[in-house]
C-alpha atoms as a PDB file:
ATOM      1  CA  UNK A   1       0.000   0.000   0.000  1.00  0.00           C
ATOM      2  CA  UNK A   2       1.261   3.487  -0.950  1.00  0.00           C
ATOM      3  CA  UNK A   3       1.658   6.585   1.289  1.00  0.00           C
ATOM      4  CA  UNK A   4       0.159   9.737   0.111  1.00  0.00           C
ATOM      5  CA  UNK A   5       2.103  12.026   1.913  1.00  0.00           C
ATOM      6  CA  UNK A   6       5.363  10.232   0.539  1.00  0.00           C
ATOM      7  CA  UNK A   7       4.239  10.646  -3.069  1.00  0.00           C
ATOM      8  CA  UNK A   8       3.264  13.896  -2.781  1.00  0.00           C
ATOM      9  CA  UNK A   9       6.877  14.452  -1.734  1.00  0.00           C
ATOM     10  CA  UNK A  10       8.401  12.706  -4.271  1.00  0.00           C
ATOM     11  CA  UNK A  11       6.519  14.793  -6.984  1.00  0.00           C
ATOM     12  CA  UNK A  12       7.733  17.967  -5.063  1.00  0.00           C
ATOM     13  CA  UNK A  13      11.252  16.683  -5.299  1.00  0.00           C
ATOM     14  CA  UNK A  14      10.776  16.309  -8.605  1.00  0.00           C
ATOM     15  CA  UNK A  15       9.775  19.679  -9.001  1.00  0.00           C
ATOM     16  CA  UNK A  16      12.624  20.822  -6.935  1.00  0.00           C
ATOM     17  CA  UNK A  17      15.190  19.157  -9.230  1.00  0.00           C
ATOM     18  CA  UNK A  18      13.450  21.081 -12.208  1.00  0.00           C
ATOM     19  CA  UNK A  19      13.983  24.398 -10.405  1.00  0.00           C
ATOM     20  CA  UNK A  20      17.511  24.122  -9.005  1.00  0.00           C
ATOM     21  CA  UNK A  21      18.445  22.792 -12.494  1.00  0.00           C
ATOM     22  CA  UNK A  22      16.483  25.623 -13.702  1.00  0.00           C
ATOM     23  CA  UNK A  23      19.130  28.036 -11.668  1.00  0.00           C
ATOM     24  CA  UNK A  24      22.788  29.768 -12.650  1.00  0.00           C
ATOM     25  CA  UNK A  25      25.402  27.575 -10.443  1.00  0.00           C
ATOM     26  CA  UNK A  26      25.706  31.406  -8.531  1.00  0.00           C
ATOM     27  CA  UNK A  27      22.138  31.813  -7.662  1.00  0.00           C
ATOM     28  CA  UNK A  28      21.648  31.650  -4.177  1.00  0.00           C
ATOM     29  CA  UNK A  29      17.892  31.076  -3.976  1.00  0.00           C
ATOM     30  CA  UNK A  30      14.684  30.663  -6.055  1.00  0.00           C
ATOM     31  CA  UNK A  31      11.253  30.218  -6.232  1.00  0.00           C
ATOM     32  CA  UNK A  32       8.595  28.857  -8.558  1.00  0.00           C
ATOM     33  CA  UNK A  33       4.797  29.918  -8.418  1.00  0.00           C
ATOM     34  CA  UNK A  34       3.226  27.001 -10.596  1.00  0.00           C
ATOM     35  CA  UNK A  35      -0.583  27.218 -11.215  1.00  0.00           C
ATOM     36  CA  UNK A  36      -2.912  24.933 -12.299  1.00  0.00           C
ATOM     37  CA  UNK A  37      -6.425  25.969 -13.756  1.00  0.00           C
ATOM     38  CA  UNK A  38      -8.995  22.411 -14.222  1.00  0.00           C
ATOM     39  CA  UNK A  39     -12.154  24.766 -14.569  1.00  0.00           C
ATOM     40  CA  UNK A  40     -12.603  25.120 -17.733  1.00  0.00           C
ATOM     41  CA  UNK A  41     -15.900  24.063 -19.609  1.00  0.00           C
ATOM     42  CA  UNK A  42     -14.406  21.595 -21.297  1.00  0.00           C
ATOM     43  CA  UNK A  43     -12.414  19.994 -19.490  1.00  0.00           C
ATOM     44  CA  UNK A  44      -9.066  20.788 -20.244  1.00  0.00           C
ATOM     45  CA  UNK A  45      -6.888  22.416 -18.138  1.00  0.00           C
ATOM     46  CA  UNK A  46      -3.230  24.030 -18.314  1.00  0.00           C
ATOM     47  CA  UNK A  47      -0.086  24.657 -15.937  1.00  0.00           C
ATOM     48  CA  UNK A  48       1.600  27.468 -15.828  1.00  0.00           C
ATOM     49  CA  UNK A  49       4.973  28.916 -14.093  1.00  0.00           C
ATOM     50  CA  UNK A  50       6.674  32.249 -12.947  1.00  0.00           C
ATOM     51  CA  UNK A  51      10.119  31.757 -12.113  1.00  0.00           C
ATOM     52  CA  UNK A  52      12.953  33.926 -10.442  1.00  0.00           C
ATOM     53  CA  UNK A  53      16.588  32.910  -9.050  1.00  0.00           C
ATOM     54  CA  UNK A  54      18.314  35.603  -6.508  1.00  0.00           C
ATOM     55  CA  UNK A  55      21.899  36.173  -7.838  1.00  0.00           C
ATOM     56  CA  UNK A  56      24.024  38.711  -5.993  1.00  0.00           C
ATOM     57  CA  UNK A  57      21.200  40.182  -4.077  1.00  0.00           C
ATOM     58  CA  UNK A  58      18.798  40.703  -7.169  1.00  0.00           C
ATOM     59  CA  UNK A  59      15.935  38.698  -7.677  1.00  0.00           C
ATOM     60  CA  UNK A  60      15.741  37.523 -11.611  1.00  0.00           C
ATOM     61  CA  UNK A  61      12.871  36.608 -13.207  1.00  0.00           C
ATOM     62  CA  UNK A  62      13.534  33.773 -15.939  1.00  0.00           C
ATOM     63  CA  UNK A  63      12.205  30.984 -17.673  1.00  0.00           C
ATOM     64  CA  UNK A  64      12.713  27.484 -16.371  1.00  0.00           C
ATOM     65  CA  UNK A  65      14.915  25.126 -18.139  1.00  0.00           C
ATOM     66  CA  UNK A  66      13.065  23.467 -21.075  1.00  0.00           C
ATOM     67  CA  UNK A  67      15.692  20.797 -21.362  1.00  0.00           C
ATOM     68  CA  UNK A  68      14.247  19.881 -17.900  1.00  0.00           C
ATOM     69  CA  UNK A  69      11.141  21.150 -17.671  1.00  0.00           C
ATOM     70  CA  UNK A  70       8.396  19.476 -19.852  1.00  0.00           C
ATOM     71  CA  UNK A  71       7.701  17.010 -17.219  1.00  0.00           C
ATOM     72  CA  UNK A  72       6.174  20.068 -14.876  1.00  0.00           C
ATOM     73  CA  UNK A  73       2.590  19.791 -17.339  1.00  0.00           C
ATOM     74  CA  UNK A  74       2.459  16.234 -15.920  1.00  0.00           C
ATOM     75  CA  UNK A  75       3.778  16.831 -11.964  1.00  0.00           C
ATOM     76  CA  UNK A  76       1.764  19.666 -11.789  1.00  0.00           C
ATOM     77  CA  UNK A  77      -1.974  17.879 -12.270  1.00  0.00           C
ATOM     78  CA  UNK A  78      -0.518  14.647 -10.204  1.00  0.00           C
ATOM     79  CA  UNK A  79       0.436  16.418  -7.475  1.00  0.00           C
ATOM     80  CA  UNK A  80      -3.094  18.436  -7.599  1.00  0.00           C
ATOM     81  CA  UNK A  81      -4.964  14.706  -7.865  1.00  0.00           C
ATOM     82  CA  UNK A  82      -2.928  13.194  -5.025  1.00  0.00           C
ATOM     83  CA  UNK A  83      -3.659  16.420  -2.615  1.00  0.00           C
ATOM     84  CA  UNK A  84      -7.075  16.330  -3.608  1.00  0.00           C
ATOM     85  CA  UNK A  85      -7.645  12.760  -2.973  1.00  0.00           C
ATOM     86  CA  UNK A  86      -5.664  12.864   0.860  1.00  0.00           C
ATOM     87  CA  UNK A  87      -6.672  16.017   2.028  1.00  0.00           C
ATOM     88  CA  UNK A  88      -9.831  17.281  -0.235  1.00  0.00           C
ATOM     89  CA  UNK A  89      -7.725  20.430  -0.491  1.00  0.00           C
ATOM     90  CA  UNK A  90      -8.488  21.453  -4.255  1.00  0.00           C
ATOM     91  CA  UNK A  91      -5.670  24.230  -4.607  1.00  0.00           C
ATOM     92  CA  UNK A  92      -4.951  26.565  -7.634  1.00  0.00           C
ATOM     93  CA  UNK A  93      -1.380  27.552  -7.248  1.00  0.00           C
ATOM     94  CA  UNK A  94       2.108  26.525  -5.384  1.00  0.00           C
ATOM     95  CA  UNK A  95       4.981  28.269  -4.793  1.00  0.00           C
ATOM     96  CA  UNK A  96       8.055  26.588  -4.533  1.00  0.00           C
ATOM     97  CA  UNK A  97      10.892  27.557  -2.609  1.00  0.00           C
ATOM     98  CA  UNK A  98      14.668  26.964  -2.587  1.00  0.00           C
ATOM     99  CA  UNK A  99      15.860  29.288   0.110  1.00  0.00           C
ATOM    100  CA  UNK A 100      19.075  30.293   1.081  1.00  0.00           C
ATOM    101  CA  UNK A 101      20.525  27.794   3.389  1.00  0.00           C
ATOM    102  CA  UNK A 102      18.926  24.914   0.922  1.00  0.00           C
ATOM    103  CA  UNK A 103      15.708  24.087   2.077  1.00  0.00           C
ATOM    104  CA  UNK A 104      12.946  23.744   0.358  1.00  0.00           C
ATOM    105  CA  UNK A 105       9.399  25.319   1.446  1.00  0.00           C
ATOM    106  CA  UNK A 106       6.444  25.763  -0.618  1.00  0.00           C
ATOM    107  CA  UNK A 107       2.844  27.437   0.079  1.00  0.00           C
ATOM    108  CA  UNK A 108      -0.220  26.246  -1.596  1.00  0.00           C
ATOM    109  CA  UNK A 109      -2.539  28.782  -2.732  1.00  0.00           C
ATOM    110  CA  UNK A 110      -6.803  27.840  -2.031  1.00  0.00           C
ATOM    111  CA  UNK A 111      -9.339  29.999  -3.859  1.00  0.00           C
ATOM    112  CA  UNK A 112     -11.528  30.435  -1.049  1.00  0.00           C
ATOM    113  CA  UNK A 113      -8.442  32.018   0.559  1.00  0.00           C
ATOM    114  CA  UNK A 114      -8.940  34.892  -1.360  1.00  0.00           C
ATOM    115  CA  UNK A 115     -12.330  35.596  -0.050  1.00  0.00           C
ATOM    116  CA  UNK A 116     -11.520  35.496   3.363  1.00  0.00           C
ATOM    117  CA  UNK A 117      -9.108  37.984   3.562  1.00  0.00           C
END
């Protein structure tokens, strides 16, 4: 039998490898806000990312690494699914962080979050 919260991890670290590959080797941080809209009509849906690195103090935004990168359209949704299916927690964006001493963090975005505030 699987664990949840372990595969939701390993699609994170997945994610993380993206980013950090993603990064100049003098970048000492980064983030990536990935979103992920399934309400459309039709059923289709799409991922989408905003990426920076911080090199020398100045945050840079770029794009992530292609070369890398295509898998994000399918790590994206699965990581959505498996969330959805532990927790019922239907978020619309992440943002993944590589800080400064090399952890990683990330926040998950709700809709109804909005609202509330």
């Amino acid at each position: 039998m699987s664990n949840p919260i372990e595969e939701q991890r390993l699609i994170i670290d997945e994610l993380y490898l993206i980013v950090k590959r993603s990064c100049p080797s003098e970048a000492t941080s980064a983030r990536c806000r990935f979103e992920y809209d399934h309400g459309y009509e039709d059923g289709s849906e799409s991922v989408g990312e905003a990426f920076y690195f911080t090199k020398n103090g100045e945050s840079i935004s770029a794009a992530l690494d292609y070369a890398v990168a295509f898998p994000v359209m399918d790590l994206v949704p699965q990581l959505h699914a498996k969330m959805k299916a532990h927790t019922g927690g239907d978020w619309d964006a992440f943002t993944l962080f590589i800080n400064e001493d090399g952890s990683v963090t990330t926040k998950f975005e709700y809709p109804d979050q909005n609202q509330l505030n």
